[in-house]
PDB file of N, CA and C in Angstrom:
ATOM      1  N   UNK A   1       0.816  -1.186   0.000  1.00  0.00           N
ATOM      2  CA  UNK A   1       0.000   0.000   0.000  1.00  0.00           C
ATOM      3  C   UNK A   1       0.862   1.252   0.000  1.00  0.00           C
ATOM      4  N   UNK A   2       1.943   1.188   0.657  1.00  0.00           N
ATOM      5  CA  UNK A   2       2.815   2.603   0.866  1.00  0.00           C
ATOM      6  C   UNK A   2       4.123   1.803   0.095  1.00  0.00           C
ATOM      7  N   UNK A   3       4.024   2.344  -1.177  1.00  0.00           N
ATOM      8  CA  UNK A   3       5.356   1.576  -1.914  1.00  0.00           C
ATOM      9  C   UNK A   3       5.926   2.933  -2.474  1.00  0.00           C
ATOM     10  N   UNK A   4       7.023   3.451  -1.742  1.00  0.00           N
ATOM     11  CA  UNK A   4       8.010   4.562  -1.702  1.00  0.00           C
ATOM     12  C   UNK A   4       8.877   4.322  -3.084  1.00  0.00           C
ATOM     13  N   UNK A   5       9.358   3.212  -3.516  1.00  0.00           N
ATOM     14  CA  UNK A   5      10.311   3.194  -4.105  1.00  0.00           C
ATOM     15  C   UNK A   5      10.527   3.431  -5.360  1.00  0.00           C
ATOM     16  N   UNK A   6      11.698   4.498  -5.753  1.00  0.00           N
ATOM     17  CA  UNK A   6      11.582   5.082  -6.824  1.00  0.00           C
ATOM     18  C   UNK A   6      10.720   6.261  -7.175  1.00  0.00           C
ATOM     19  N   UNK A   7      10.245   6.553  -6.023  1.00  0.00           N
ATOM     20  CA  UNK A   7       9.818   7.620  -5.973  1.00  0.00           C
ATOM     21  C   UNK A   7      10.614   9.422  -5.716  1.00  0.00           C
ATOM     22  N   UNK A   8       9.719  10.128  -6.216  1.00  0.00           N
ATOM     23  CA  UNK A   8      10.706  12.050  -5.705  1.00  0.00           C
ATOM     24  C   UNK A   8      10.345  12.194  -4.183  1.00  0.00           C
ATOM     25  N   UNK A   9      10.874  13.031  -3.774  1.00  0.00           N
ATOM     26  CA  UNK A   9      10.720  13.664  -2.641  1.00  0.00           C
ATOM     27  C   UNK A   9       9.181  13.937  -2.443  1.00  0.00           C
ATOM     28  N   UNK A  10       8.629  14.991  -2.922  1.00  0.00           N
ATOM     29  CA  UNK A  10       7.539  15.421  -3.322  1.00  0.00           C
ATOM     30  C   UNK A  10       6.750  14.649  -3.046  1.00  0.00           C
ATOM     31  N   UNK A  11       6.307  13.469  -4.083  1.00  0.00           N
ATOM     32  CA  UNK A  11       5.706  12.563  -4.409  1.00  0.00           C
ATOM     33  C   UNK A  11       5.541  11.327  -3.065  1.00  0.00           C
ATOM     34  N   UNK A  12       6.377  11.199  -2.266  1.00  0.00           N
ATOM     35  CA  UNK A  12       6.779  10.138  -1.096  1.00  0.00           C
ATOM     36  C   UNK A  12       5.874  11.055  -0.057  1.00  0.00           C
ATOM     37  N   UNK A  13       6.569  12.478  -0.032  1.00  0.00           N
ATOM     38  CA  UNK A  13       5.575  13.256   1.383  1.00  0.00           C
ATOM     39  C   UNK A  13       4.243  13.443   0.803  1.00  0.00           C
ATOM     40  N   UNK A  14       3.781  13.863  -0.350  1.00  0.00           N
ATOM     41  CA  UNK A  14       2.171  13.863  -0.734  1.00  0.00           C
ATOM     42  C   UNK A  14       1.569  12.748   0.049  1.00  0.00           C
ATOM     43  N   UNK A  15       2.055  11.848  -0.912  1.00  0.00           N
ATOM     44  CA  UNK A  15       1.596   9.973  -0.722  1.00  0.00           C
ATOM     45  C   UNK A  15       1.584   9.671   1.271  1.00  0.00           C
ATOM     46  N   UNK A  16       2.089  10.165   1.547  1.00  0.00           N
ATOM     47  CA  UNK A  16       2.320  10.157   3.212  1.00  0.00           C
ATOM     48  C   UNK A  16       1.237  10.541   3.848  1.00  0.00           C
ATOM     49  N   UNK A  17       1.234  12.066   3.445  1.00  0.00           N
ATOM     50  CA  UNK A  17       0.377  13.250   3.789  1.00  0.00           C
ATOM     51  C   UNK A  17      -1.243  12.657   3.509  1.00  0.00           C
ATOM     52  N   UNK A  18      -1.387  12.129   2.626  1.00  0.00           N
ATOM     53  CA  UNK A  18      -3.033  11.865   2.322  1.00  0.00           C
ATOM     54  C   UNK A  18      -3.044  10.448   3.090  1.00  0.00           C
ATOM     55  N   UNK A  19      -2.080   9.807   3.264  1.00  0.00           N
ATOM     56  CA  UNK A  19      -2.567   8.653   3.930  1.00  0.00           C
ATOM     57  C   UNK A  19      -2.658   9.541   5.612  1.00  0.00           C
ATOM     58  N   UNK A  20      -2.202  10.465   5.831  1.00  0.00           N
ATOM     59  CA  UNK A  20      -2.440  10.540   7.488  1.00  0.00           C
ATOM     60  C   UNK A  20      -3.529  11.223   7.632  1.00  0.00           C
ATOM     61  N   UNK A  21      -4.010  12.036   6.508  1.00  0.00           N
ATOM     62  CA  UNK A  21      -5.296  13.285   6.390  1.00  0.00           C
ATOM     63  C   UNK A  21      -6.368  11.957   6.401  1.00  0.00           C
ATOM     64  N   UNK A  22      -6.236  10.882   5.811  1.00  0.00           N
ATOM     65  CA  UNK A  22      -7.299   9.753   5.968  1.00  0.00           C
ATOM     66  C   UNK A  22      -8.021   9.289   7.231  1.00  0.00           C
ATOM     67  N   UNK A  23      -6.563   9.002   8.034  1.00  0.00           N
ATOM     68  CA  UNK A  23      -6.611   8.243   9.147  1.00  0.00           C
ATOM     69  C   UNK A  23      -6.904   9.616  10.429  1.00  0.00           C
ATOM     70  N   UNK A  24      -6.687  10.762   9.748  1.00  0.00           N
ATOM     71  CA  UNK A  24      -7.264  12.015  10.989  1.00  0.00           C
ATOM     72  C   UNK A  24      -8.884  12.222  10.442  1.00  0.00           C
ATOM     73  N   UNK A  25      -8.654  11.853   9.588  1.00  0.00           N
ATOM     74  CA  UNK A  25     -10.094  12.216   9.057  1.00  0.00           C
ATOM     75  C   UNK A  25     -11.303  11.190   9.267  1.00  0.00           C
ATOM     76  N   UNK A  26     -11.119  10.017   9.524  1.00  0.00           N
ATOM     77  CA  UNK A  26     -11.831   8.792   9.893  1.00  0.00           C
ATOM     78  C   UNK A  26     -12.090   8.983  11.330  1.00  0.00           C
ATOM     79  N   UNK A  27     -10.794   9.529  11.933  1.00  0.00           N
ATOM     80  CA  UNK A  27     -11.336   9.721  13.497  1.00  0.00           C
ATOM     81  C   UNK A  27     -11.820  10.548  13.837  1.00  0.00           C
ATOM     82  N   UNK A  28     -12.152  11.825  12.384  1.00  0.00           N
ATOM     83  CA  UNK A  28     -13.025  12.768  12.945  1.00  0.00           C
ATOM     84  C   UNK A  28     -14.259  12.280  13.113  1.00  0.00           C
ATOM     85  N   UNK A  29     -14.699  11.611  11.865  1.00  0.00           N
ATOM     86  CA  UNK A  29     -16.313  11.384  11.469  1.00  0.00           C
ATOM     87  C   UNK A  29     -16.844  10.332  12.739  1.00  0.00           C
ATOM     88  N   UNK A  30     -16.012   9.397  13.467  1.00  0.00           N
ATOM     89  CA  UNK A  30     -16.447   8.573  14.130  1.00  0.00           C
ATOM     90  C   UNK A  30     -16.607   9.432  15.474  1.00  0.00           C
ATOM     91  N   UNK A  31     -15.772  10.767  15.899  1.00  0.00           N
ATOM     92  CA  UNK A  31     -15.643  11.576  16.791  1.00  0.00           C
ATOM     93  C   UNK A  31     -17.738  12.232  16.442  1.00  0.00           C
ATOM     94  N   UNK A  32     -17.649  12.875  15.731  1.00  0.00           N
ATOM     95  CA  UNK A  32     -18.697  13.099  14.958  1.00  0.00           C
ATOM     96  C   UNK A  32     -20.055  12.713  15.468  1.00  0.00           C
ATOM     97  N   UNK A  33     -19.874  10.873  14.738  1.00  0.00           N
ATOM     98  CA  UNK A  33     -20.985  10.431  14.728  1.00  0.00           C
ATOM     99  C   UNK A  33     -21.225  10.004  16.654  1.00  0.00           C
ATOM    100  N   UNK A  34     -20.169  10.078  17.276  1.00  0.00           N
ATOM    101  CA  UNK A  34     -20.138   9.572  18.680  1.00  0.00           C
ATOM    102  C   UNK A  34     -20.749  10.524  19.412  1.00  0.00           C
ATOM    103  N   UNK A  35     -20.651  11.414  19.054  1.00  0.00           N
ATOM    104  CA  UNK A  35     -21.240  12.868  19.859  1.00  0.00           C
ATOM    105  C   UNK A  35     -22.467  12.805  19.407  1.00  0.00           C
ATOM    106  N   UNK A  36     -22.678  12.595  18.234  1.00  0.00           N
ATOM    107  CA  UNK A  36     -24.394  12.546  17.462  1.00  0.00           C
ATOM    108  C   UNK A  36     -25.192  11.441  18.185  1.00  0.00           C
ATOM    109  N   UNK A  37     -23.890  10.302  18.649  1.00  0.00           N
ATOM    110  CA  UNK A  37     -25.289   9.145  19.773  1.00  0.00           C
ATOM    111  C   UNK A  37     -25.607   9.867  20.620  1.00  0.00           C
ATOM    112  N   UNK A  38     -24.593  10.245  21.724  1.00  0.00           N
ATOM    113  CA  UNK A  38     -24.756  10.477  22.797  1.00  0.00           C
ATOM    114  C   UNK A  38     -26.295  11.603  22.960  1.00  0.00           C
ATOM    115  N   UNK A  39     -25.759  12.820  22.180  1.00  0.00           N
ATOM    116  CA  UNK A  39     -27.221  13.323  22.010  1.00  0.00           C
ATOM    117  C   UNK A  39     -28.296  12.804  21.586  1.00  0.00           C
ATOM    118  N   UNK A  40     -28.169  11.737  20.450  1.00  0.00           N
ATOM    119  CA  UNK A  40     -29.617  11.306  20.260  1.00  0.00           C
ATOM    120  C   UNK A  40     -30.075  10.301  21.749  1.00  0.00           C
ATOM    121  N   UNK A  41     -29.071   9.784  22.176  1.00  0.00           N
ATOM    122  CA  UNK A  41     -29.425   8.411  23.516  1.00  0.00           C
ATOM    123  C   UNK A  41     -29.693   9.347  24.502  1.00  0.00           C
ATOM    124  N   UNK A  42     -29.521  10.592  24.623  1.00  0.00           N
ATOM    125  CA  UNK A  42     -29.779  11.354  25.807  1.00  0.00           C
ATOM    126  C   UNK A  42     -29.795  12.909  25.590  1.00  0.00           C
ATOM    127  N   UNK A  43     -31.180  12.939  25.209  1.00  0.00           N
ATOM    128  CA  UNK A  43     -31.339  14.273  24.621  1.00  0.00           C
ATOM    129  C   UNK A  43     -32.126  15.093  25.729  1.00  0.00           C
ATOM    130  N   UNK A  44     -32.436  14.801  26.902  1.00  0.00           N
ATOM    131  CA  UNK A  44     -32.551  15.781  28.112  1.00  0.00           C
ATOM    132  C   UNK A  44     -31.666  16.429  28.455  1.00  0.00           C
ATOM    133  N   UNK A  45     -30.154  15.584  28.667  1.00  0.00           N
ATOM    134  CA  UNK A  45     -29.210  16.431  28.986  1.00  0.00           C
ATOM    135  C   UNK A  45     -29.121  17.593  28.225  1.00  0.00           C
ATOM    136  N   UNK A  46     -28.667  17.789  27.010  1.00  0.00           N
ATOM    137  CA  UNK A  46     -28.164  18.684  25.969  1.00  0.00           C
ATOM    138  C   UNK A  46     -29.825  19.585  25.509  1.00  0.00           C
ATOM    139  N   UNK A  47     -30.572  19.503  25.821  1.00  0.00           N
ATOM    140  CA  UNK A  47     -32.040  20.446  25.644  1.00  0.00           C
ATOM    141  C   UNK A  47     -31.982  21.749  25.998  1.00  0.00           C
ATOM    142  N   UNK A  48     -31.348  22.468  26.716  1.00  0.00           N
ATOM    143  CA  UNK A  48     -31.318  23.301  27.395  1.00  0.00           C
ATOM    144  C   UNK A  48     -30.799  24.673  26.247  1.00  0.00           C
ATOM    145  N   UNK A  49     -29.482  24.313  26.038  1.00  0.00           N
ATOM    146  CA  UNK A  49     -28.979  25.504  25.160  1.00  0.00           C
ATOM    147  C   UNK A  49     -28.906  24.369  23.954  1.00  0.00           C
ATOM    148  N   UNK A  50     -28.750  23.604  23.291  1.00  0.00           N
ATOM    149  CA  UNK A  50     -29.283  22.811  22.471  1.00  0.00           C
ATOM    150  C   UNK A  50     -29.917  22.151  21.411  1.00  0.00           C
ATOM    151  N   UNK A  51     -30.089  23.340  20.337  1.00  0.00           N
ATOM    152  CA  UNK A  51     -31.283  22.711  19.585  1.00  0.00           C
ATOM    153  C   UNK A  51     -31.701  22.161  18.945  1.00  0.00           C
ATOM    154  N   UNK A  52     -33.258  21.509  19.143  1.00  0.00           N
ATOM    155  CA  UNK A  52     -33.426  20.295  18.240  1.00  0.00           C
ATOM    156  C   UNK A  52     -32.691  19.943  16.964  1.00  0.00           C
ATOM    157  N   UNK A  53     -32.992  21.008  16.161  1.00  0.00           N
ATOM    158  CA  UNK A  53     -32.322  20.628  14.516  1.00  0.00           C
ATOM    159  C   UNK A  53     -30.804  20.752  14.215  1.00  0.00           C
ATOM    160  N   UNK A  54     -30.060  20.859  15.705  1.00  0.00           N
ATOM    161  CA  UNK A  54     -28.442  21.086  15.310  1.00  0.00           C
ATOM    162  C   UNK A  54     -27.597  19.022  15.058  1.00  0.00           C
ATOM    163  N   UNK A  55     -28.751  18.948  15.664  1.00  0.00           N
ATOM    164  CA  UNK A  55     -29.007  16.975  15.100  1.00  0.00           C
ATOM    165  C   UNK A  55     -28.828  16.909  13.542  1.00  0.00           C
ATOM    166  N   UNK A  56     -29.294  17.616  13.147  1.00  0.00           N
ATOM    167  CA  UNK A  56     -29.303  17.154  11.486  1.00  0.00           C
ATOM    168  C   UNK A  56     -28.132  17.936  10.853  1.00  0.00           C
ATOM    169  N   UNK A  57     -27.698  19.203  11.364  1.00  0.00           N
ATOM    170  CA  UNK A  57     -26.337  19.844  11.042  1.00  0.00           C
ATOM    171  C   UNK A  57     -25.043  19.005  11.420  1.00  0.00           C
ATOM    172  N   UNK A  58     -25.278  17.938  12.445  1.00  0.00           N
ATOM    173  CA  UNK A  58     -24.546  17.383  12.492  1.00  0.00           C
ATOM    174  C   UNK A  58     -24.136  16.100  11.718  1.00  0.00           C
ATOM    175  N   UNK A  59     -25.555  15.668  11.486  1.00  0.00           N
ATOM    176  CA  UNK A  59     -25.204  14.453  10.596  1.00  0.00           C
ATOM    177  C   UNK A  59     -24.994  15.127   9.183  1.00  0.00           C
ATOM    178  N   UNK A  60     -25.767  16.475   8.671  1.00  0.00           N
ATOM    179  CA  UNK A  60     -25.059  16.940   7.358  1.00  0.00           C
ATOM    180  C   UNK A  60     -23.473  16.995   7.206  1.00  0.00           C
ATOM    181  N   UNK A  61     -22.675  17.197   8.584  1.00  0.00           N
ATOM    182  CA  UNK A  61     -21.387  17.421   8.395  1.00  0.00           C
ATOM    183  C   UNK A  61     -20.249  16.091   7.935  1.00  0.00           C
ATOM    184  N   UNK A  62     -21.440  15.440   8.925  1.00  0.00           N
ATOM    185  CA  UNK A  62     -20.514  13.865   8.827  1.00  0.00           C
ATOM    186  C   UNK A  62     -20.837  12.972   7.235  1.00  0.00           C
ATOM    187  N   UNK A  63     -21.743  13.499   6.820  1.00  0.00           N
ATOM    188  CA  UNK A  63     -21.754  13.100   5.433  1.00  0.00           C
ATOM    189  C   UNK A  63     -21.125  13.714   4.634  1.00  0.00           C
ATOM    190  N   UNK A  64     -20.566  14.888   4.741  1.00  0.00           N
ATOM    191  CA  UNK A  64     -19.458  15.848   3.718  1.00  0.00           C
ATOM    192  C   UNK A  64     -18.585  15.486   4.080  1.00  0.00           C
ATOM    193  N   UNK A  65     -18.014  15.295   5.094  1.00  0.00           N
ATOM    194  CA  UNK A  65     -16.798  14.366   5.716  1.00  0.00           C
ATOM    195  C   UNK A  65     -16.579  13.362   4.860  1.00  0.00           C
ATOM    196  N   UNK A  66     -17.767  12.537   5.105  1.00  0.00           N
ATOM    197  CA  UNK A  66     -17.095  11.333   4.568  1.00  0.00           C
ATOM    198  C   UNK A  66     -17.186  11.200   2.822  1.00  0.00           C
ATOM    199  N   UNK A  67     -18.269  11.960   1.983  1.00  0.00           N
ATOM    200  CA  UNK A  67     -18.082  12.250   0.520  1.00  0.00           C
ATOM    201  C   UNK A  67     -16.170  12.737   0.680  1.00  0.00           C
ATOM    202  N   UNK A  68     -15.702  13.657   1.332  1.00  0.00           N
ATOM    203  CA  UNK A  68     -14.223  14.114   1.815  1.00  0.00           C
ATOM    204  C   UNK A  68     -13.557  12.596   1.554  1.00  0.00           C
ATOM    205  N   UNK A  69     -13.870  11.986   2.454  1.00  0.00           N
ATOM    206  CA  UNK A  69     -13.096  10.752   2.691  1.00  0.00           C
ATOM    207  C   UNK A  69     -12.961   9.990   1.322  1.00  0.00           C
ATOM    208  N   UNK A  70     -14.161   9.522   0.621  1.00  0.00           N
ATOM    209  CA  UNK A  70     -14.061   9.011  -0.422  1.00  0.00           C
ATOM    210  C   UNK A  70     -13.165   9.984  -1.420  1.00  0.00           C
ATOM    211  N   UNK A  71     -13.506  10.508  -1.396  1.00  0.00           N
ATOM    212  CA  UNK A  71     -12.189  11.378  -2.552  1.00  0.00           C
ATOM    213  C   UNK A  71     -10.552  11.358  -2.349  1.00  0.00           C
ATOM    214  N   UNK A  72     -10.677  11.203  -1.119  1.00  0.00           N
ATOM    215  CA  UNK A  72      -9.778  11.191  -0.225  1.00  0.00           C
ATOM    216  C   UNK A  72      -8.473   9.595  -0.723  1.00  0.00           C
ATOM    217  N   UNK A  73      -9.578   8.703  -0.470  1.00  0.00           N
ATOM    218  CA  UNK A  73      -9.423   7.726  -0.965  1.00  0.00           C
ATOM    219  C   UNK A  73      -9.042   6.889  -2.579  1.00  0.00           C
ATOM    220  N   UNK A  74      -9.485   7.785  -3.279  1.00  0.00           N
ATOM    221  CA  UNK A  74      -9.928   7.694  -4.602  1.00  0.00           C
ATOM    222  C   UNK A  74      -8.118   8.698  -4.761  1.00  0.00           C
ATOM    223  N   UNK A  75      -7.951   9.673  -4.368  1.00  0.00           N
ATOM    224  CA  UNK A  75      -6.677   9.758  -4.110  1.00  0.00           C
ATOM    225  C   UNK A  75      -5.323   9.414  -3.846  1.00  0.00           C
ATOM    226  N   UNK A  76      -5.833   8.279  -2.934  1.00  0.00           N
ATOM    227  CA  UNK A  76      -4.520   7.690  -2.382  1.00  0.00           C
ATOM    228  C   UNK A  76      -4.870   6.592  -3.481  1.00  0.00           C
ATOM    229  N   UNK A  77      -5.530   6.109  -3.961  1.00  0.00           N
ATOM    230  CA  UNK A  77      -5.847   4.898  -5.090  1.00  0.00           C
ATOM    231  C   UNK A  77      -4.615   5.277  -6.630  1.00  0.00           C
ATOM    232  N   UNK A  78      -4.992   6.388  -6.193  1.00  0.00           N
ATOM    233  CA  UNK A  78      -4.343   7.042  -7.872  1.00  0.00           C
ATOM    234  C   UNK A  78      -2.815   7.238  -7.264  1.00  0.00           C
ATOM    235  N   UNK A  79      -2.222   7.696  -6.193  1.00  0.00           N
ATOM    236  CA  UNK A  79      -0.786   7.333  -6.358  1.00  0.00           C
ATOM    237  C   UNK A  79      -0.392   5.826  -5.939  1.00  0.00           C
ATOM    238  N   UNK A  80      -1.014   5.109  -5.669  1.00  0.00           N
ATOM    239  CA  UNK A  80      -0.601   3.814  -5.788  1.00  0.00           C
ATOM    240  C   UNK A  80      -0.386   3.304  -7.307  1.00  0.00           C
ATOM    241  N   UNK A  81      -1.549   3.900  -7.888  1.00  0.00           N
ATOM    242  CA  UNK A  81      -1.413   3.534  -9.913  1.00  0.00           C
ATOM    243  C   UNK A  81      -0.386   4.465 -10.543  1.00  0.00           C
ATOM    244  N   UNK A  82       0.478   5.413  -9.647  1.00  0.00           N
ATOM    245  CA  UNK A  82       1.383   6.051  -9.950  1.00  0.00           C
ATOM    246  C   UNK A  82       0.672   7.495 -11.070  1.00  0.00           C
ATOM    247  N   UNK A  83      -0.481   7.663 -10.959  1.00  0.00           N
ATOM    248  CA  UNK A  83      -0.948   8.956 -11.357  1.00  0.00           C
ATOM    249  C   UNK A  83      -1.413  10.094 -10.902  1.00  0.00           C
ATOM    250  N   UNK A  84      -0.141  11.398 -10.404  1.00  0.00           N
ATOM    251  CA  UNK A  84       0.114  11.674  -9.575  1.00  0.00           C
ATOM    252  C   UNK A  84      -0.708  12.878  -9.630  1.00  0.00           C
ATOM    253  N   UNK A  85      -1.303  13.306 -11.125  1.00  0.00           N
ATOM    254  CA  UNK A  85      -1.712  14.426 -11.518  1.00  0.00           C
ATOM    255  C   UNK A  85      -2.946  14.684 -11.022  1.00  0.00           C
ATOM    256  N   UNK A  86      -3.907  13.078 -11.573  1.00  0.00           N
ATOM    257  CA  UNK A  86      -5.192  12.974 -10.718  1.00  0.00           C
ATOM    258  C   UNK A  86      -4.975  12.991  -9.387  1.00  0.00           C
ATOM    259  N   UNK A  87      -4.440  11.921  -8.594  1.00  0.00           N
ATOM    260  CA  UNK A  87      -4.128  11.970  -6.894  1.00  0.00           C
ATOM    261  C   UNK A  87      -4.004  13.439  -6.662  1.00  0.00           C
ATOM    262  N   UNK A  88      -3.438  14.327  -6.722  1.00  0.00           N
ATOM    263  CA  UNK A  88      -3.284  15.622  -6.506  1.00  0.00           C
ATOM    264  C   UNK A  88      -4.612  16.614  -7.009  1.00  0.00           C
ATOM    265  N   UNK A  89      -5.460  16.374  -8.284  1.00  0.00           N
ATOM    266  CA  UNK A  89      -6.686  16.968  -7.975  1.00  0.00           C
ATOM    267  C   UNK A  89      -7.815  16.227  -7.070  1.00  0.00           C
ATOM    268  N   UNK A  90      -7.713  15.075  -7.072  1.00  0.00           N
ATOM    269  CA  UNK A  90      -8.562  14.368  -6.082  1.00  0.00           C
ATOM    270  C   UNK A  90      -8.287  14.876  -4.342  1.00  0.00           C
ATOM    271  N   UNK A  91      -7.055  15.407  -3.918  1.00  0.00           N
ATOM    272  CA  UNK A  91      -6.748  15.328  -2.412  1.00  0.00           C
ATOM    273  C   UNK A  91      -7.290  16.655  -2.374  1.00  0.00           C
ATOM    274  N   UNK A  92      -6.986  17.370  -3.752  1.00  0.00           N
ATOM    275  CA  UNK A  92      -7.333  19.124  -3.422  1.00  0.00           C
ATOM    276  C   UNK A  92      -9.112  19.391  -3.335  1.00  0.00           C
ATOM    277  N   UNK A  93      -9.728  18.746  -4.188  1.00  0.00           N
ATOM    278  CA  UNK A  93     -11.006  18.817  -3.818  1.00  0.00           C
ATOM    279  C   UNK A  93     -11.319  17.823  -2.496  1.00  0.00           C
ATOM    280  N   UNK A  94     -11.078  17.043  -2.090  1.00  0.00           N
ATOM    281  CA  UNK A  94     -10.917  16.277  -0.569  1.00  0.00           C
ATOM    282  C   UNK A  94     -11.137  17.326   0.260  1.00  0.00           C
ATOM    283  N   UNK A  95      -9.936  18.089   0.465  1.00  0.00           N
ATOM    284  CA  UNK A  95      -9.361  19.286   1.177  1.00  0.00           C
ATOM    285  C   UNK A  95     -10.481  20.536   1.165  1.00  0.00           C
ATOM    286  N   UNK A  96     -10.726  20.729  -0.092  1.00  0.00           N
ATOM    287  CA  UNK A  96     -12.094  21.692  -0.019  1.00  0.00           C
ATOM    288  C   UNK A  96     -13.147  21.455   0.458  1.00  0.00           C
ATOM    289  N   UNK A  97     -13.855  20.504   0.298  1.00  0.00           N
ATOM    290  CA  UNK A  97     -14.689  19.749   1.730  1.00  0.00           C
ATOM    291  C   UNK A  97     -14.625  20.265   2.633  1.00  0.00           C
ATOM    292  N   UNK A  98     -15.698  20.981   3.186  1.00  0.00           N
ATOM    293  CA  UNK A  98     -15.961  21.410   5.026  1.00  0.00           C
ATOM    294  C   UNK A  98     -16.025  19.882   5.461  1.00  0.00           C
ATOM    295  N   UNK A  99     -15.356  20.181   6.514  1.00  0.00           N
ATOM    296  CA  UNK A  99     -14.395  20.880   7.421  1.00  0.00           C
ATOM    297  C   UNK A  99     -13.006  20.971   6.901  1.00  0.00           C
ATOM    298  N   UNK A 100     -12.664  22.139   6.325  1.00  0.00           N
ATOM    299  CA  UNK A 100     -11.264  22.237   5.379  1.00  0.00           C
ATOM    300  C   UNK A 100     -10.118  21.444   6.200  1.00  0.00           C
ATOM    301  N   UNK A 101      -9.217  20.696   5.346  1.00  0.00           N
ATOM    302  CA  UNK A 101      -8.265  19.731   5.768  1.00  0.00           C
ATOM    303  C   UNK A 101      -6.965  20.243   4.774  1.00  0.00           C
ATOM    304  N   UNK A 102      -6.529  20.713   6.013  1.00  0.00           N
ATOM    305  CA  UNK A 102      -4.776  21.666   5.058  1.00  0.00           C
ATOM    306  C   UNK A 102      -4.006  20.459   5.066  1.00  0.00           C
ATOM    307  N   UNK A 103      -4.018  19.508   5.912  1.00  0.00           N
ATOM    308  CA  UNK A 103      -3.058  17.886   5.885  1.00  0.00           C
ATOM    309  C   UNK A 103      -3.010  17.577   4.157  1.00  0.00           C
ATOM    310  N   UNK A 104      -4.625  17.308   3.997  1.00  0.00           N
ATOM    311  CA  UNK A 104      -4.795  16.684   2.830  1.00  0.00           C
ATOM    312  C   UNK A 104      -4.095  17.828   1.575  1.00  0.00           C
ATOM    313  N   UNK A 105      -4.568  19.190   1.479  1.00  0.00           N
ATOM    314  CA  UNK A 105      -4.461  20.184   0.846  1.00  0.00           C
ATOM    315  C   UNK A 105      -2.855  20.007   0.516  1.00  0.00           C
ATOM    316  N   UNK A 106      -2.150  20.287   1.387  1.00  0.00           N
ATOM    317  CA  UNK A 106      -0.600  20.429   1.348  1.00  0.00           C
ATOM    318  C   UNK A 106      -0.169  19.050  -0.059  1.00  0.00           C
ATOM    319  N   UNK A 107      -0.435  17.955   1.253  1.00  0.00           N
ATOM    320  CA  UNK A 107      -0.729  16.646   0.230  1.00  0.00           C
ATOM    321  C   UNK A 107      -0.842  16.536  -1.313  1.00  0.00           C
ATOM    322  N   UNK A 108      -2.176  17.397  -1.391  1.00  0.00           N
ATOM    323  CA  UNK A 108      -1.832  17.461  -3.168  1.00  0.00           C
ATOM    324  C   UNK A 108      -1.560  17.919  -3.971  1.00  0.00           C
ATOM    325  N   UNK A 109      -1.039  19.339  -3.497  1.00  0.00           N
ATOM    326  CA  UNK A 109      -0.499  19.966  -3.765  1.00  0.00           C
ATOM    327  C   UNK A 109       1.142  19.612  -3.965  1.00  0.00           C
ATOM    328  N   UNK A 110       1.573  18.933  -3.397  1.00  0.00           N
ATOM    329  CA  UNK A 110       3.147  18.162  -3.183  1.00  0.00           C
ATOM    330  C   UNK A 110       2.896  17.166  -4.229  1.00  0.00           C
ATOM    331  N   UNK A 111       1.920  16.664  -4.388  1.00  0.00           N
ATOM    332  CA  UNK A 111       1.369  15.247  -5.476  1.00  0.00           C
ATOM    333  C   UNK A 111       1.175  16.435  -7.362  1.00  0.00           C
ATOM    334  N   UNK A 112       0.890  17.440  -6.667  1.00  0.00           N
ATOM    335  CA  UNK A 112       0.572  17.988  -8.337  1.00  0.00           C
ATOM    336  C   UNK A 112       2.338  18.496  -9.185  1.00  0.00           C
ATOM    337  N   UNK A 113       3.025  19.186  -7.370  1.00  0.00           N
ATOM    338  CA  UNK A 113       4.022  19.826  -8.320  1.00  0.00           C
ATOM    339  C   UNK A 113       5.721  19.109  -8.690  1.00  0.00           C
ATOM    340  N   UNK A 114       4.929  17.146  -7.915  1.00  0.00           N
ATOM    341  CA  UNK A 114       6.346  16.158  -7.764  1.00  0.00           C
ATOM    342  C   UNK A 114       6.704  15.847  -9.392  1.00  0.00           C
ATOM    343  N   UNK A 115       7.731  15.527  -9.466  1.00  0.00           N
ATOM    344  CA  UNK A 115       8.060  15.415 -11.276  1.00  0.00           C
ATOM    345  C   UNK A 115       7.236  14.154 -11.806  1.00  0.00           C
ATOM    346  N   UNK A 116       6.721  13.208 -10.951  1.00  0.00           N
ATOM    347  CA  UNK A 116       5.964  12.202 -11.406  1.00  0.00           C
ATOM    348  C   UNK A 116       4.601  12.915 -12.178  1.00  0.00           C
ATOM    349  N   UNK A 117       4.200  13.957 -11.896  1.00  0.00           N
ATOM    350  CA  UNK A 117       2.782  13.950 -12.246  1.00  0.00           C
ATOM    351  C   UNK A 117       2.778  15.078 -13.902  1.00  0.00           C
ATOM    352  N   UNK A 118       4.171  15.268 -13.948  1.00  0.00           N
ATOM    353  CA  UNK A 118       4.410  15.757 -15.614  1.00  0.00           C
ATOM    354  C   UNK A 118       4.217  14.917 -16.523  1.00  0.00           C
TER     355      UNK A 118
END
């Protein structure tokens, strides 16, 4: 999955960079959806200042997240096939995704300007 070799500089930290924006990014959405039980399993507590419909802002987020993630993915797919040009527009729209992710951003940006993707 992480096959460095023969690879640029560039191209090795991109490929790095989107695999860790993945694995921060997976523990957001599960961070996310964990906070979204707790309020739905116990919605007396949180009633107070609270409101009902910030339930559904939350699950809207965790679904842009994870559309994020899939791209995300679809990213790291393409420098494994050694196409560095796509991987690098795939991480940058990733990155544009609310909740903006500069990990990923940097990432493909390092993936667009490594000599592999000329």
């Amino acid at each position: 999955m992480l096959e460095l070799q023969g690879l640029s500089a560039e191209a090795k930290i991109g490929k790095i960079l989107i695999l860790v924006s993945l694995i921060l990014g997976i523990v957001g959405v599960l961070g996310i959806l964990a906070g979204f039980g707790s309020v739905a399993l116990f919605p007396v507590r949180y009633m107070r200042g609270f409101p009902l419909f910030a339930g559904f802002f939350i699950v809207i987020t965790a679904v842009i997240k994870i559309l994020g993630l899939i791209l995300g993915f679809m990213a790291l797919s393409s420098t494994n096939l050694k196409n560095f040009n796509k991987a690098g527009l795939y991480a940058i729209i990733s990155s544009l995704l609310p909740p903006l992710d500069l990990i990923m951003l940097i990432g493909g940006i390092l993936c667009l300007i490594s000599k592999e993707a000329k």
